[in-house]
C-alpha atoms as a PDB file:
ATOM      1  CA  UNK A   1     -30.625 -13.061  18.496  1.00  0.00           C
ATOM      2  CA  UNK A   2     -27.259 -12.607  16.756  1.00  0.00           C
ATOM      3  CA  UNK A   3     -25.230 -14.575  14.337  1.00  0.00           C
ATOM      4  CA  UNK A   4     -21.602 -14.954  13.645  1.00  0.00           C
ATOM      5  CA  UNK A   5     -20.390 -15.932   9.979  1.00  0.00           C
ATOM      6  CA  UNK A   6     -17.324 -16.592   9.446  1.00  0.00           C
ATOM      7  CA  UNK A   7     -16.132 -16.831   5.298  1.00  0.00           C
ATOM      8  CA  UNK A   8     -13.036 -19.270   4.499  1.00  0.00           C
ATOM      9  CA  UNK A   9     -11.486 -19.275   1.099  1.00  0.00           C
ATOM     10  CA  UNK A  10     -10.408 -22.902  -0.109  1.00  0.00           C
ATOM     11  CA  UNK A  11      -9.239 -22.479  -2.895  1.00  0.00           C
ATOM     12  CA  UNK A  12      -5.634 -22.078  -4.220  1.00  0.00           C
ATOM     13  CA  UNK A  13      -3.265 -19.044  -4.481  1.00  0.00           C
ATOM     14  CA  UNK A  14      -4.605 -16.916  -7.353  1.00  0.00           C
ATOM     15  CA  UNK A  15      -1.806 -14.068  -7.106  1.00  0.00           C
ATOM     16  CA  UNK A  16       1.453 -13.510  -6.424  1.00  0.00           C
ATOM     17  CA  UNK A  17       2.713  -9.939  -5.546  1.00  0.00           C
ATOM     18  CA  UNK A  18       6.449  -9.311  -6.113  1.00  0.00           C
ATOM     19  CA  UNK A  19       8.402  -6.110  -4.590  1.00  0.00           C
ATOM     20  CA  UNK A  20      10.666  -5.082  -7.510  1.00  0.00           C
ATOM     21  CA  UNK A  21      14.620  -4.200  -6.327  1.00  0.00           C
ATOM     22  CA  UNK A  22      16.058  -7.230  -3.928  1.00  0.00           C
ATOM     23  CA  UNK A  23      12.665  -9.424  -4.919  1.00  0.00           C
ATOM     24  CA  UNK A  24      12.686  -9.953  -8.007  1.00  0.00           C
ATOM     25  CA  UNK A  25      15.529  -7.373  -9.470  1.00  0.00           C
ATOM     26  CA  UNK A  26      18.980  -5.894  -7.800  1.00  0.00           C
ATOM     27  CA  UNK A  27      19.954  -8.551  -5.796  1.00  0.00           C
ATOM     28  CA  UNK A  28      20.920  -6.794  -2.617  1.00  0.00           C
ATOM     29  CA  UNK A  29      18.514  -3.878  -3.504  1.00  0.00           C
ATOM     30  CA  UNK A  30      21.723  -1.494  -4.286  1.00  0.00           C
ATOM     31  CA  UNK A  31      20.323   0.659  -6.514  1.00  0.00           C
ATOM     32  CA  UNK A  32      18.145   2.551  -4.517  1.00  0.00           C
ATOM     33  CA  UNK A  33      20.844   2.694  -1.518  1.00  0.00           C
ATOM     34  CA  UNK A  34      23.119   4.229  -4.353  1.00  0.00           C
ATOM     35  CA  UNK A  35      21.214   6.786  -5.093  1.00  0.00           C
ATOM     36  CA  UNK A  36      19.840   7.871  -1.427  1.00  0.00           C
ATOM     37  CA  UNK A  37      23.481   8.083  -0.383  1.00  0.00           C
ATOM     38  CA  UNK A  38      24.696  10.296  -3.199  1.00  0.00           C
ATOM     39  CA  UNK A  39      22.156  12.953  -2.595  1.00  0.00           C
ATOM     40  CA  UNK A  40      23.058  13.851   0.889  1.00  0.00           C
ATOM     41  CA  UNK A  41      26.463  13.594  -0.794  1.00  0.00           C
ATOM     42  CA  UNK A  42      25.767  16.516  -3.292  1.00  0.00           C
ATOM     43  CA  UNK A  43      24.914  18.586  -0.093  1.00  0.00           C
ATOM     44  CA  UNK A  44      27.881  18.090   2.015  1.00  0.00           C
ATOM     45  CA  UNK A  45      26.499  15.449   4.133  1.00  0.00           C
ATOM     46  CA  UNK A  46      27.446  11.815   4.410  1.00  0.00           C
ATOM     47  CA  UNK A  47      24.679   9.572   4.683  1.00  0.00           C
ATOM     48  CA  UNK A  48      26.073   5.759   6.036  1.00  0.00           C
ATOM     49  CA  UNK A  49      24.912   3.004   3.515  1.00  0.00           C
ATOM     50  CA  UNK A  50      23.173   1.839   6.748  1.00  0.00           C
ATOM     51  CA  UNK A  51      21.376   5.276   7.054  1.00  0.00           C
ATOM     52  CA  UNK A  52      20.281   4.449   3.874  1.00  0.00           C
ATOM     53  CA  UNK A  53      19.233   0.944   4.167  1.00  0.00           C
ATOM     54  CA  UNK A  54      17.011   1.913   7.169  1.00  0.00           C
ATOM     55  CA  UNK A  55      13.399   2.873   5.813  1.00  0.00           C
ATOM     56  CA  UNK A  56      13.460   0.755   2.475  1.00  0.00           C
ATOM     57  CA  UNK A  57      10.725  -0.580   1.395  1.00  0.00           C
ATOM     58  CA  UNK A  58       8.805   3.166   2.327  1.00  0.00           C
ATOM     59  CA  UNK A  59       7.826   5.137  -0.487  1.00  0.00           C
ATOM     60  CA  UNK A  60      10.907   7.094  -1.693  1.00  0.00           C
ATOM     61  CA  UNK A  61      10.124  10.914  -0.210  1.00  0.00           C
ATOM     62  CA  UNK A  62       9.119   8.845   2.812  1.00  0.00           C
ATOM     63  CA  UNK A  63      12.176   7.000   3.169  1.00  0.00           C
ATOM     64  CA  UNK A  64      14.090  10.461   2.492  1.00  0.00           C
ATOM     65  CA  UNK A  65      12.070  11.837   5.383  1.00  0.00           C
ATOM     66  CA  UNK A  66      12.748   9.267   7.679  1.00  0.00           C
ATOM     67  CA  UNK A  67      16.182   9.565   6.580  1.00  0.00           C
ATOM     68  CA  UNK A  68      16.432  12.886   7.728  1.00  0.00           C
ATOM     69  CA  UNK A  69      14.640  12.637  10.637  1.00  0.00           C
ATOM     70  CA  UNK A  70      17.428  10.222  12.043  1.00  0.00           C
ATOM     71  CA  UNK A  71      19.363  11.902  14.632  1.00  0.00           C
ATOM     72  CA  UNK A  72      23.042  11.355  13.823  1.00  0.00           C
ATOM     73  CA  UNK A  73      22.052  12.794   9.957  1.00  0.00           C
ATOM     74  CA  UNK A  74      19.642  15.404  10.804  1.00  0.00           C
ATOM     75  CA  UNK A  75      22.755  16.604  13.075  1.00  0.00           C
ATOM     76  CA  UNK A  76      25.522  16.042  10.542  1.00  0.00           C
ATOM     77  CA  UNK A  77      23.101  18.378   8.210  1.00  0.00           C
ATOM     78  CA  UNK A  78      23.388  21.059  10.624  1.00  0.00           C
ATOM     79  CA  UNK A  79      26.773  21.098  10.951  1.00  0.00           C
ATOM     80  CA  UNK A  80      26.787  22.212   7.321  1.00  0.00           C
ATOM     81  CA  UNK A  81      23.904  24.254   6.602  1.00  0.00           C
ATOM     82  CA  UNK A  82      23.487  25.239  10.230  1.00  0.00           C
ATOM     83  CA  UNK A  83      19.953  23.711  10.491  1.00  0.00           C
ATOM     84  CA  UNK A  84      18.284  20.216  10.383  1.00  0.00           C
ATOM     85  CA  UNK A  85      16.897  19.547   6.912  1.00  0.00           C
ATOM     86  CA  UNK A  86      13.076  20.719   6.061  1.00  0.00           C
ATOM     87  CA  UNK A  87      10.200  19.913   4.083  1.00  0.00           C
ATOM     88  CA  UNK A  88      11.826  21.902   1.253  1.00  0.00           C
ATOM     89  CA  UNK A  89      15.167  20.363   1.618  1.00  0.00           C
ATOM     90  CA  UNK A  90      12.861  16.930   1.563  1.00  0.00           C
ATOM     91  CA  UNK A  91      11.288  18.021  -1.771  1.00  0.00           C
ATOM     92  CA  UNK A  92      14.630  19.577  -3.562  1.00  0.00           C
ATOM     93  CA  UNK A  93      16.239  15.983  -2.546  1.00  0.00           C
ATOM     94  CA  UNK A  94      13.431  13.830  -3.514  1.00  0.00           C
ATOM     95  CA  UNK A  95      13.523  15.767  -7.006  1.00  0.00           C
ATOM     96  CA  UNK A  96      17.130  15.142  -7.787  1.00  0.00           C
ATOM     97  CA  UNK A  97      16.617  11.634  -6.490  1.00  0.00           C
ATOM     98  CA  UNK A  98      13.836  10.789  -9.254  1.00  0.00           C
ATOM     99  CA  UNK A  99      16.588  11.178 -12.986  1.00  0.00           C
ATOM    100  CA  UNK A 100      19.627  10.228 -10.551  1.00  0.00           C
ATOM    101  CA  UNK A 101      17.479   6.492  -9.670  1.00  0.00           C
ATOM    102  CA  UNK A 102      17.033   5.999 -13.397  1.00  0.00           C
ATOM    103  CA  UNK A 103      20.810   6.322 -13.717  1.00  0.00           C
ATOM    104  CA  UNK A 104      21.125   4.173 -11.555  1.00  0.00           C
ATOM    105  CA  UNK A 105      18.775   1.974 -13.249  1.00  0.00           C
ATOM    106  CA  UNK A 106      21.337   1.158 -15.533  1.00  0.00           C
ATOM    107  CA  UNK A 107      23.517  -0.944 -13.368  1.00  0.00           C
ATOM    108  CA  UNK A 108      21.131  -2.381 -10.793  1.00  0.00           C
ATOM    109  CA  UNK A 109      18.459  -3.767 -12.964  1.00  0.00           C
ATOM    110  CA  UNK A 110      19.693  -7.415 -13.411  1.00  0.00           C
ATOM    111  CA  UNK A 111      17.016  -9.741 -12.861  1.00  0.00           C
ATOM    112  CA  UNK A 112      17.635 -12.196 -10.108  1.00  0.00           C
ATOM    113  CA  UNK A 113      18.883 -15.746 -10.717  1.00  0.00           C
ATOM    114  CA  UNK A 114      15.293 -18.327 -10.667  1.00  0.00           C
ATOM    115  CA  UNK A 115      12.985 -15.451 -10.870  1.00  0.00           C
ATOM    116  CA  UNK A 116      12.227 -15.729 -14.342  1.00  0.00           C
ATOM    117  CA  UNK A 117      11.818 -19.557 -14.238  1.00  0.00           C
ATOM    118  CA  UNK A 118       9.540 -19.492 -10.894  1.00  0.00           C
ATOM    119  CA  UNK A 119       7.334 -17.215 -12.480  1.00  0.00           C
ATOM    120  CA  UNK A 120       7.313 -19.428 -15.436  1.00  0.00           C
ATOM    121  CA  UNK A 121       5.890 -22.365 -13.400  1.00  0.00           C
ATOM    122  CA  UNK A 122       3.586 -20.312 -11.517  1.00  0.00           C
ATOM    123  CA  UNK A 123       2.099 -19.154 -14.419  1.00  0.00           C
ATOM    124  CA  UNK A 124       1.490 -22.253 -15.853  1.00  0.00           C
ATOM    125  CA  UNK A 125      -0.640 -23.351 -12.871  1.00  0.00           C
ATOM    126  CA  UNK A 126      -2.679 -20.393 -13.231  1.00  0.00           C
ATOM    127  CA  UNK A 127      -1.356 -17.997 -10.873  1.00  0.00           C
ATOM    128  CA  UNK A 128      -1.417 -14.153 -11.762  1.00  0.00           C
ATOM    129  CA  UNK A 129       1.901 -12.382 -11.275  1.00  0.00           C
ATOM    130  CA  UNK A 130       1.855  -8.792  -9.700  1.00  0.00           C
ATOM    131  CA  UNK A 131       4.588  -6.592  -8.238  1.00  0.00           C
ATOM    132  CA  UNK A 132       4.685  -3.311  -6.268  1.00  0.00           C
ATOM    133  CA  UNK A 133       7.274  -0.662  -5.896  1.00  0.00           C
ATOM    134  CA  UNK A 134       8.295   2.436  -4.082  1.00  0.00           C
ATOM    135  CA  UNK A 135       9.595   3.540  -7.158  1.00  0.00           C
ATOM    136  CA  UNK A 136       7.397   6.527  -8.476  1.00  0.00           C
ATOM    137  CA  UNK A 137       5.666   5.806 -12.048  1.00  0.00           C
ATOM    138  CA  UNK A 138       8.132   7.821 -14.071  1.00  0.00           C
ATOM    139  CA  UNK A 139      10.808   5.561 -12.357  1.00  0.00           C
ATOM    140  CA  UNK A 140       9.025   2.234 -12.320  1.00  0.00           C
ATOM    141  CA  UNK A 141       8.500   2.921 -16.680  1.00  0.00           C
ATOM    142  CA  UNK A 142      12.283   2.815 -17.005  1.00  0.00           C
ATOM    143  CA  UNK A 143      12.627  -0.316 -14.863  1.00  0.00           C
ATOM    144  CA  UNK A 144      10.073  -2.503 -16.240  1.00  0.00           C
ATOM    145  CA  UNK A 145      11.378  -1.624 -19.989  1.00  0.00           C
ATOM    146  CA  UNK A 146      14.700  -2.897 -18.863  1.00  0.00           C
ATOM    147  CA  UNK A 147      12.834  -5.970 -17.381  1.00  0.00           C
ATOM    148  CA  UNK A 148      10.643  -6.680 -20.489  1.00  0.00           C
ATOM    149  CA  UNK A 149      14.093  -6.989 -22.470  1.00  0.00           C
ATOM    150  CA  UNK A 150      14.941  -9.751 -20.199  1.00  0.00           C
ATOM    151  CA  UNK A 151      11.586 -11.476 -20.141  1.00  0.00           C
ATOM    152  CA  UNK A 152      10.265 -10.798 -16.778  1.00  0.00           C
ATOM    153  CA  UNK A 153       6.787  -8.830 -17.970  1.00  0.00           C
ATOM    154  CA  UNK A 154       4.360  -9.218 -15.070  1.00  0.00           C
ATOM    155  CA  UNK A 155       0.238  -8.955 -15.223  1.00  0.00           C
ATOM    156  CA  UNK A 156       0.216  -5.602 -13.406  1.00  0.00           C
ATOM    157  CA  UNK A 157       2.891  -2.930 -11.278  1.00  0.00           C
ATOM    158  CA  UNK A 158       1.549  -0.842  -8.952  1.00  0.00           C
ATOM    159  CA  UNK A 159       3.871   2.069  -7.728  1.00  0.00           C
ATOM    160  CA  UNK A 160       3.611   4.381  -4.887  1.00  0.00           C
ATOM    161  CA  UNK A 161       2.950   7.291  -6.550  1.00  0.00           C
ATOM    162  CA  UNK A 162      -0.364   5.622  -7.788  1.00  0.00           C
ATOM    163  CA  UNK A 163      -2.133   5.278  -4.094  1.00  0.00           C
ATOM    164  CA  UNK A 164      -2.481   7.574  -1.180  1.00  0.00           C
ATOM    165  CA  UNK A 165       0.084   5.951   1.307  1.00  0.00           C
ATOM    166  CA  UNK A 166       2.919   3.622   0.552  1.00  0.00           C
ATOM    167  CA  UNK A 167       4.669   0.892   2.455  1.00  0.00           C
ATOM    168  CA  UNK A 168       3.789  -0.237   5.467  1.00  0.00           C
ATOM    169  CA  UNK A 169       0.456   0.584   4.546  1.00  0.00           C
ATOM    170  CA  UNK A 170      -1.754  -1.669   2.401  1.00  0.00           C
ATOM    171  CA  UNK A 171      -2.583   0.472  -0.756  1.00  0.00           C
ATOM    172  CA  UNK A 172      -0.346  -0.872  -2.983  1.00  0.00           C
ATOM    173  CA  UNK A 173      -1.180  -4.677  -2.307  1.00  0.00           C
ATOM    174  CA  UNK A 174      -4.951  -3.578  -2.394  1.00  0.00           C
ATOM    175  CA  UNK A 175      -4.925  -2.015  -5.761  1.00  0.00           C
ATOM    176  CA  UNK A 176      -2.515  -4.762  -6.993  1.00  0.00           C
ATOM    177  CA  UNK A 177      -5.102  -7.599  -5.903  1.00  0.00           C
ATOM    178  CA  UNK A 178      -8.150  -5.272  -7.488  1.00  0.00           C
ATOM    179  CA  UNK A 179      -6.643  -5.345 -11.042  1.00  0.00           C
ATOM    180  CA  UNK A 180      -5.618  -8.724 -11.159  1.00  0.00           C
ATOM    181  CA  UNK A 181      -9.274  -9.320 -10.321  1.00  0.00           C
ATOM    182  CA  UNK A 182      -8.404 -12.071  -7.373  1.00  0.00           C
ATOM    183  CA  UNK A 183     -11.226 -13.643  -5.560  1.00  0.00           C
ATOM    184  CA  UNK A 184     -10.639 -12.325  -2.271  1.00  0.00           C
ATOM    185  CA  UNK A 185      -7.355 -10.919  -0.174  1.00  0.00           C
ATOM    186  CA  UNK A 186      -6.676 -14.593   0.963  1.00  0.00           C
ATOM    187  CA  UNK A 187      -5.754 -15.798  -2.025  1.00  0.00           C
ATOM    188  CA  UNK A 188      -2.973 -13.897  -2.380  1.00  0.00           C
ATOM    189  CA  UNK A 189       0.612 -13.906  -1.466  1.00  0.00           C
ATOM    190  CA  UNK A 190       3.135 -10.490  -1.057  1.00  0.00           C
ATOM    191  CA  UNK A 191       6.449 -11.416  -1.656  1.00  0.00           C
ATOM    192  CA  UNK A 192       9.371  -9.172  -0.230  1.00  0.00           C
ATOM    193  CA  UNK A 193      12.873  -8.548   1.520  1.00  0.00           C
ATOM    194  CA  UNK A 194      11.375  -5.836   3.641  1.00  0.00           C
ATOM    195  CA  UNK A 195       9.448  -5.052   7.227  1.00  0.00           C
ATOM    196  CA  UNK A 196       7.561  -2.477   5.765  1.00  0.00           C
ATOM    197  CA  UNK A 197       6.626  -4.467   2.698  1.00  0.00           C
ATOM    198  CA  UNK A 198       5.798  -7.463   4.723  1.00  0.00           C
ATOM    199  CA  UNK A 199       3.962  -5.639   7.386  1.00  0.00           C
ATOM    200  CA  UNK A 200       1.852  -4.247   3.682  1.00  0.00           C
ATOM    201  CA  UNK A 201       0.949  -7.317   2.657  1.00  0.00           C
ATOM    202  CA  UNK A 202      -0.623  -7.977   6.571  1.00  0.00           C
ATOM    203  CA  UNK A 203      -2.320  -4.867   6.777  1.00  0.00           C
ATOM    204  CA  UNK A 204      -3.863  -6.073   3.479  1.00  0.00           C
ATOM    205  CA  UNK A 205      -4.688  -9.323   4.528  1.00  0.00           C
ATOM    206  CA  UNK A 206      -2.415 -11.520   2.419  1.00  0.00           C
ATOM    207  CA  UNK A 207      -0.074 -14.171   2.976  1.00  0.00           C
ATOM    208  CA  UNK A 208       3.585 -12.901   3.213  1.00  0.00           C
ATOM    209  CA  UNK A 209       7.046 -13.923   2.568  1.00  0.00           C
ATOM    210  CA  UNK A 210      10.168 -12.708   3.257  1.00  0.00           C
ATOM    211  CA  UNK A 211      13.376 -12.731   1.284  1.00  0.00           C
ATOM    212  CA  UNK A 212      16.041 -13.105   3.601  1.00  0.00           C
ATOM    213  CA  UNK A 213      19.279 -13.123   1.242  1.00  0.00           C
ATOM    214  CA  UNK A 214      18.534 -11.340  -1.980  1.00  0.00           C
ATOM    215  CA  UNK A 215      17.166  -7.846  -0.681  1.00  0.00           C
ATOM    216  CA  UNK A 216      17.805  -4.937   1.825  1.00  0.00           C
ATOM    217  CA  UNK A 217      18.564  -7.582   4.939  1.00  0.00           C
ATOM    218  CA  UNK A 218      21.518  -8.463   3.645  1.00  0.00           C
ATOM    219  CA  UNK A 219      22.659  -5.790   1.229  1.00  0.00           C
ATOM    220  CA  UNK A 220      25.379  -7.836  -1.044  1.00  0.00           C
ATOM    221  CA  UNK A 221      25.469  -8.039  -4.607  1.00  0.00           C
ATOM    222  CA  UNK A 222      25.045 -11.776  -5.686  1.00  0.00           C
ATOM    223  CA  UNK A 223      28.733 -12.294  -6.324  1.00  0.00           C
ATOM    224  CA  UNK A 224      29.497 -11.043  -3.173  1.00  0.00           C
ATOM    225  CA  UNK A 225      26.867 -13.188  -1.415  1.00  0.00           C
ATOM    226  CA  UNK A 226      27.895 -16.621  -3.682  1.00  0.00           C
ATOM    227  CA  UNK A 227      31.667 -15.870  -2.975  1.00  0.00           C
ATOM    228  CA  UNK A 228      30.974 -15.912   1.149  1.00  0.00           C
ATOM    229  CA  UNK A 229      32.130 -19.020   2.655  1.00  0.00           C
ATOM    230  CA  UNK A 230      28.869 -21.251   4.387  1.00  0.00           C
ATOM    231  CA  UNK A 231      29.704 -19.947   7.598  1.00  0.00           C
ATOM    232  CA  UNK A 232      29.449 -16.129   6.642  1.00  0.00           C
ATOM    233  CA  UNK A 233      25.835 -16.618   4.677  1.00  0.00           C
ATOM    234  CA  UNK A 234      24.458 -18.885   7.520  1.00  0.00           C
ATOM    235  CA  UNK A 235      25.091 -15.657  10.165  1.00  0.00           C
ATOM    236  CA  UNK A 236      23.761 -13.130   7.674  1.00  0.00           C
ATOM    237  CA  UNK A 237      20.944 -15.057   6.888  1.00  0.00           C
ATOM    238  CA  UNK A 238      19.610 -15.632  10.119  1.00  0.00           C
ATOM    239  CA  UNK A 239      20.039 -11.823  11.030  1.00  0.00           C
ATOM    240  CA  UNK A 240      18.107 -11.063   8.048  1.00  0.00           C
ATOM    241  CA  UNK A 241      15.135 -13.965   8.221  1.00  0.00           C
ATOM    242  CA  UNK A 242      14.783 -12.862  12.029  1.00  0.00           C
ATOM    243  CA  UNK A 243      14.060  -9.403  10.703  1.00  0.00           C
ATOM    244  CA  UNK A 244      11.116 -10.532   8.513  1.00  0.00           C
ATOM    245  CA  UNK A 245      10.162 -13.364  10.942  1.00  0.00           C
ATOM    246  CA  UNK A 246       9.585 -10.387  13.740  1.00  0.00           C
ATOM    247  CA  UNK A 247       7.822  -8.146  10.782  1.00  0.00           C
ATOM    248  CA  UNK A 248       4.828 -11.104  11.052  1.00  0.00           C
ATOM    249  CA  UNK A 249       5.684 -12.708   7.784  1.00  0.00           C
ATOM    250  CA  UNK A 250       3.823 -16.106   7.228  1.00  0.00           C
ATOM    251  CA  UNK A 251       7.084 -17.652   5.455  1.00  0.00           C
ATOM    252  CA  UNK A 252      11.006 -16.600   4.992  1.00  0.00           C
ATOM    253  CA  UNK A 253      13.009 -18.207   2.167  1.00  0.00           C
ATOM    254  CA  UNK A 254      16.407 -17.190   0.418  1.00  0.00           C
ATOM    255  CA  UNK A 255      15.612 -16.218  -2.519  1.00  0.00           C
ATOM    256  CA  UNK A 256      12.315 -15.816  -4.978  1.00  0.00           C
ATOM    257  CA  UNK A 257      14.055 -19.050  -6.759  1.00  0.00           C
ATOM    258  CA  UNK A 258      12.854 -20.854  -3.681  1.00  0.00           C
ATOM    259  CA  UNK A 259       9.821 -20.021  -3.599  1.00  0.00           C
ATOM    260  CA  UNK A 260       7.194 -22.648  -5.656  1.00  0.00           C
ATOM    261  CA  UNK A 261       7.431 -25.111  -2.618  1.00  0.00           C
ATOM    262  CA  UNK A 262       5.950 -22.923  -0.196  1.00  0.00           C
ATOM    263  CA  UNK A 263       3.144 -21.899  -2.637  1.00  0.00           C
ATOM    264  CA  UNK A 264       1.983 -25.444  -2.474  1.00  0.00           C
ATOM    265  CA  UNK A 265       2.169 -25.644   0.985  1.00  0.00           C
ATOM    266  CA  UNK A 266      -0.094 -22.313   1.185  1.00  0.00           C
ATOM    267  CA  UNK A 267      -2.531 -24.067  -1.696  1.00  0.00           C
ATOM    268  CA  UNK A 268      -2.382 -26.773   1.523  1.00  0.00           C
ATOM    269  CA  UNK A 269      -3.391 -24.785   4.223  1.00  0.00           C
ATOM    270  CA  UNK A 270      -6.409 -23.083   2.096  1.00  0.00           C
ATOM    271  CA  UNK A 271      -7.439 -25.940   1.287  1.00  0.00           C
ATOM    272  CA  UNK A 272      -7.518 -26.996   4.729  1.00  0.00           C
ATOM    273  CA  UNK A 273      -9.634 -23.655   5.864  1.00  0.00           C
ATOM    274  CA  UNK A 274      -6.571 -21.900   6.968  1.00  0.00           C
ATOM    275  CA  UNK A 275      -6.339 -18.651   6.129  1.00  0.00           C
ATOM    276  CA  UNK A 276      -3.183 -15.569   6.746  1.00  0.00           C
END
């Protein structure tokens, strides 16, 4: 004789879980672009701003891995040091990118228009507020001071450099949803503007969103993205939503400013039995 049981959470959201740059902070995630681009610079190579768009979202020696590993820059490398980059060109880079990414803080740490007000309201119906980074700690300290001074002080961070694998994997949204002390994995929702940090929060369970227009998809400041005529954001926003649509994620809005509405329709569908 053999049973099945299947559990169903009904109740409502209990956590949020917030990527940091293009999420909640850098509209058009520039900073770490920036700095990814300027250390292949310092070695005679140039790395495309597309090159470095490519893995974000990964942990940041990851991403400089996978970086490297790409064949047009792994060949452009050779040309100048007559040999693809190795695991000790990986570590000398991801070194020098740590203090370069705090000066880069400085420019790109602008919180992004609505977040501080959505996380108002979802904190007065109860929801905890997380976010996750592929910042390393000593990185992630110098960006949440500069958020603190502009209000934006959520429950808990959790940065790759505190788990064992970073994005796409689930570690981060795991520990995240541990030390906010959440229910279960269904109650929570991982907000972000990349594949690998959607395909995170589904490898950990959670309800996802995407962030079509403010992150990595896109890659404009916001007064580059407000002064584009209707036209121009309707085409980039499509490319971008059909990015995190084909990632799996559950929902894709514009912005975090939009994102309250689709909360309650997630309460909804809990309610209802439904479940990521």
């Amino acid at each position: 004789m053999s049973f099945s049981y299947i559990r169903r959470y009904t109740g409502p959201v209990e956590a949020l879980i917030f990527d940091n740059a293009g999420t909640l902070v850098d509209f058009g995630s520039t900073a770490p672009v920036m700095a990814f681009v300027e250390i292949f610079r310092r070695r005679g190579v140039e790395a495309t701003v597309a090159e470095a768009r490519g893995p974000m979202g990964a942990a940041k020696r990851d991403h400089i891995a996978q970086m490297c590993a790409m064949p047009g820059l792994a060949t452009r490398w050779a040309q100048v040091h007559g040999q693809p980059p190795g695991d000790t060109d990986i570590d000398a880079m991801y070194a020098e990118f740590l203090p370069l990414q705090v000066q880069c803080l400085a420019d790109y740490s602008t919180v992004i228009p609505g977040a501080l007000d959505v996380i108002d309201i979802l904190r007065e119906e109860g929801r905890k507020i997380g976010t996750t980074t592929g910042y390393p700690r000593e990185v992630l300290e110098v960006l949440s001071g500069k958020l603190a001074e502009q209000g934006l002080v959520p429950d808990n961070t959790v940065c790759a450099s505190d788990v064992a694998h970073g994005r796409p994997r689930p570690d981060m949204c795991l520990k995240s949803a541990l030390d906010l002390s959440v229910t279960c994995v269904q109650a929570c929702v991982n907000v972000d503007d990349s594949a690998p940090g959607i395909e995170a929060g589904l490898a950990a369970g959670m309800w996802t969103v995407g962030l079509a227009c403010s992150g990595n998809e896109v890659g404009l400041s916001y007064d580059e993205w407000t002064s584009l005529s209707e036209d121009a954001q309707d085409d980039l926003r499509e490319n971008g939503a059909a990015k995190l649509r084909h990632a799996g994620a559950h929902y894709v809005i514009d912005t975090v400013a939009d994102i309250v509405e689709v909360i309650d329709d997630i309460d909804a569908r809990l309610a209802a039995g439904d479940a990521p």
